[in-house]
Protein backbone atom coordinates (compact mmCIF):
# COMPACT_ATOMS: atom_id res chain seq x y z
CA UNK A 1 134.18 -19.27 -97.04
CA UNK A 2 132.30 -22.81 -96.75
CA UNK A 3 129.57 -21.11 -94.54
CA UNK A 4 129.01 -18.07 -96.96
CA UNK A 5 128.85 -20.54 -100.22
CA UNK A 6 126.26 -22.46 -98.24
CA UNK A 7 123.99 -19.01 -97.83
CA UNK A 8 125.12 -17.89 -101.23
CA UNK A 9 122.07 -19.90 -102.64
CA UNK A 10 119.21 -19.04 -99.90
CA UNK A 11 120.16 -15.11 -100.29
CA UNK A 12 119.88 -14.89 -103.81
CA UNK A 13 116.51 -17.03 -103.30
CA UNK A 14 115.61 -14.31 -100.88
CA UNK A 15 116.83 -11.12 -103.21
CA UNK A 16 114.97 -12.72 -106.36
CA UNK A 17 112.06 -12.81 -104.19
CA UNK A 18 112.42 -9.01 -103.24
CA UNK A 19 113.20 -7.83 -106.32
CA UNK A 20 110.99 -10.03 -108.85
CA UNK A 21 107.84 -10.17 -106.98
CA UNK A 22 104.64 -9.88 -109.14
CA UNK A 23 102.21 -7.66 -107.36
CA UNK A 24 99.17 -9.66 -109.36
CA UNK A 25 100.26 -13.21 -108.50
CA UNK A 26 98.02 -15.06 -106.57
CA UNK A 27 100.35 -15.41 -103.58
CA UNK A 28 100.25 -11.60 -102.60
CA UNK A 29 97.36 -11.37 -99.79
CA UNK A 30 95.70 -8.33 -101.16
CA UNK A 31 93.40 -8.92 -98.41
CA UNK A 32 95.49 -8.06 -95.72
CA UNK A 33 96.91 -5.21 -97.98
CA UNK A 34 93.33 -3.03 -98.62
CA UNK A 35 92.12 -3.95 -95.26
CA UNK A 36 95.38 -2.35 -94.03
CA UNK A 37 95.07 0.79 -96.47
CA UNK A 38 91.18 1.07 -95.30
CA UNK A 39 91.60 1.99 -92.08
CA UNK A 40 94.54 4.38 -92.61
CA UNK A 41 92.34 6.00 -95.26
CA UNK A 42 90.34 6.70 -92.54
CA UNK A 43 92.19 9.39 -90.72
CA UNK A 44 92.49 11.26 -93.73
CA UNK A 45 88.81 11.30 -94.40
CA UNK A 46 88.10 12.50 -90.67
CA UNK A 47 90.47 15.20 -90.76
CA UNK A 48 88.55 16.63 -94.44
CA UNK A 49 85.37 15.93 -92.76
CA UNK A 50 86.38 18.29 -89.49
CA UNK A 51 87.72 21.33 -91.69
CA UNK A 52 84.95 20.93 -93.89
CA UNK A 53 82.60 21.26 -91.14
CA UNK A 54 84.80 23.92 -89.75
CA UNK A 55 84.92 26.03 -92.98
CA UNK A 56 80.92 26.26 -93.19
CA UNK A 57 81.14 26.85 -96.74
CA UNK A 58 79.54 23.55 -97.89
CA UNK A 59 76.06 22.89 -98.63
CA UNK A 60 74.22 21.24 -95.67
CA UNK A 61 73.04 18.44 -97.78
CA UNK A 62 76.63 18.16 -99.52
CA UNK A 63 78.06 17.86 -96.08
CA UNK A 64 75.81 15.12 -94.64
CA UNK A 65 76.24 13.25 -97.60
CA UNK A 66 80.29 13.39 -96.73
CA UNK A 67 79.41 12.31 -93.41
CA UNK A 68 76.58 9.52 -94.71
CA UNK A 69 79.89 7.93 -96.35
CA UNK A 70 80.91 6.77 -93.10
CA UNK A 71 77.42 4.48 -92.40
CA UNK A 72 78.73 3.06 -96.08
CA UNK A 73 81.77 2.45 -94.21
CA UNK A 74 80.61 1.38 -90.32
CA UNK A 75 77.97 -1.43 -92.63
CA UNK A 76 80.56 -2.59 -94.70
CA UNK A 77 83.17 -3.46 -92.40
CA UNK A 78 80.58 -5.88 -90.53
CA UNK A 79 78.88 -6.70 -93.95
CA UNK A 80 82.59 -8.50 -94.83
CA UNK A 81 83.10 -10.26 -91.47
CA UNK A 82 79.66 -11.57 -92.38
CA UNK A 83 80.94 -12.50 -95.44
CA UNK A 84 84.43 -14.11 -94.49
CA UNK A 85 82.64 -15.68 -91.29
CA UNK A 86 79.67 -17.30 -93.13
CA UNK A 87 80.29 -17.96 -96.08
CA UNK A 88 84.05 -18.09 -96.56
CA UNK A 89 84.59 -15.23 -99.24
CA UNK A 90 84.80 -11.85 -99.26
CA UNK A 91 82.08 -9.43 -99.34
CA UNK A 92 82.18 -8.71 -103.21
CA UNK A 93 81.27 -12.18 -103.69
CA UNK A 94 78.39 -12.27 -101.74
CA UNK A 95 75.45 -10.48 -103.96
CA UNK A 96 73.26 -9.43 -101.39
CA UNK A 97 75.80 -7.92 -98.71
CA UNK A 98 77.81 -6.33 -101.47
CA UNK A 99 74.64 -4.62 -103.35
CA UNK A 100 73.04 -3.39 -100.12
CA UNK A 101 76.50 -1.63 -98.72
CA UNK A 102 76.90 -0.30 -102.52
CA UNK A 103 73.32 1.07 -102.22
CA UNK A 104 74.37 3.53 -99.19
CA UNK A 105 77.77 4.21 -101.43
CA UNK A 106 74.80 5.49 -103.86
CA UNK A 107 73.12 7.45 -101.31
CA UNK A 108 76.29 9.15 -100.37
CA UNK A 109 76.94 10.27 -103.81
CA UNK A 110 73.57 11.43 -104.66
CA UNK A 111 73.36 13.17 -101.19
CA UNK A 112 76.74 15.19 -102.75
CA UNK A 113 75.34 15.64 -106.02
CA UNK A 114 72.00 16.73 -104.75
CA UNK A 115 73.92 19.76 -102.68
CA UNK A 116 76.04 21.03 -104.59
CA UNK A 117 73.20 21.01 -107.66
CA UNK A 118 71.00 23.29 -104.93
CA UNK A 119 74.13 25.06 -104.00
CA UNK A 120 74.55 26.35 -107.90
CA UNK A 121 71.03 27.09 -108.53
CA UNK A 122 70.34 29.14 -105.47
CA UNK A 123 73.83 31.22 -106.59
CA UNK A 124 72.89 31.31 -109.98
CA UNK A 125 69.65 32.74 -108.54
CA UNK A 126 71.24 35.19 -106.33
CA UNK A 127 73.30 36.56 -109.01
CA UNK A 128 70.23 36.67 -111.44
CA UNK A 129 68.71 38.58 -108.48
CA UNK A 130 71.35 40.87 -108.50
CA UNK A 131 71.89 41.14 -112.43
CA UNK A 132 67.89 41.38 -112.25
CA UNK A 133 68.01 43.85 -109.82
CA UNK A 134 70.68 46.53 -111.57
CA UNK A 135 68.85 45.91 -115.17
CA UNK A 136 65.73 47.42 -113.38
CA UNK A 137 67.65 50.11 -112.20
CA UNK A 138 69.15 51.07 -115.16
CA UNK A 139 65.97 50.89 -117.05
CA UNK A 140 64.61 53.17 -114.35
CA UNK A 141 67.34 55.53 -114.88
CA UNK A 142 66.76 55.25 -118.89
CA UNK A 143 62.80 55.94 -118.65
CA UNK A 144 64.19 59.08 -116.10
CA UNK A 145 66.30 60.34 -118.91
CA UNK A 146 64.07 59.55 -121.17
CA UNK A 147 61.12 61.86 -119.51
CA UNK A 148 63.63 64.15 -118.33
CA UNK A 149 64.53 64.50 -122.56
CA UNK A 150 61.05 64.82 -123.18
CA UNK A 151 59.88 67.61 -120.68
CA UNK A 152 63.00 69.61 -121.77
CA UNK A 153 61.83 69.21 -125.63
CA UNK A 154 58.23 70.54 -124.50
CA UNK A 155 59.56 73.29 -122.58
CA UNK A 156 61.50 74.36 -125.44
């Protein structure tokens, strides 16, 4: 009973650590967190990236803007060692490193933007092809029925 009064103190230090931690105090290492959700992230992405490919339904420029997301990623990764390693921060501190791996971020999305933009106006074009296409038709039909009309009103 001694023994378990003397723990009694260092366990409920312990369980009012578990259960009362603040996930934005300083003490967390949020580092070690993101870096750790970064690269499981990545399996994810691969695995969109392959049935993407594998679909063939994407735009070409759409899907190499999907793949340019992973030169944002293979600079980045370095850009923060670079960071950490020379100047003792992280990356988002560091002006330079951060805006040039946010600039091929930018070209990623534009890249995806830029596709599926051509993707909609060539299928808008297609259909007004098609819708193009059938209103010709029909007027061809209506000027048929129209001289077909008048040839039976002069016969008559």
């Amino acid at each position: 009973l001694l023994g378990f009064a003397a723990d009694a103190p260092s366990l409920a230090a312990t369980l009012s650590h578990l259960l009362f931690v603040d996930p934005w105090s300083p003490n967390v290492d949020s580092q070690s967190i993101a870096s750790s959700l970064f690269a499981v992230s990545l399996f994810p992405y691969l695995g969109f990236l392959y049935f993407l490919t594998r679909s063939g339904t994407a735009p070409r420029i759409t899907l190499f803007g999907f793949y340019f997301l992973l030169a944002f990623v293979g600079a980045t990764i370095p850009a923060g060692i670079y960071a950490k390693i020379h100047y003792g921060t992280s990356l988002s501190n560091v002006d330079y490193l951060h805006g040039s791996a946010e600039s091929l971020l930018t070209v990623t999305n534009l890249l995806i933007v830029f596709g599926l933009r051509k993707a909609l106006r060539d299928e808008e074009a297609s259909e007004g092809a098609v819708g193009d296409s059938l209103t010709s038709v029909s007027s061809e039909r209506a000027v048929a029925k129209e001289n077909r009309g008048a040839t039976a009103d002069e016969v008559e």
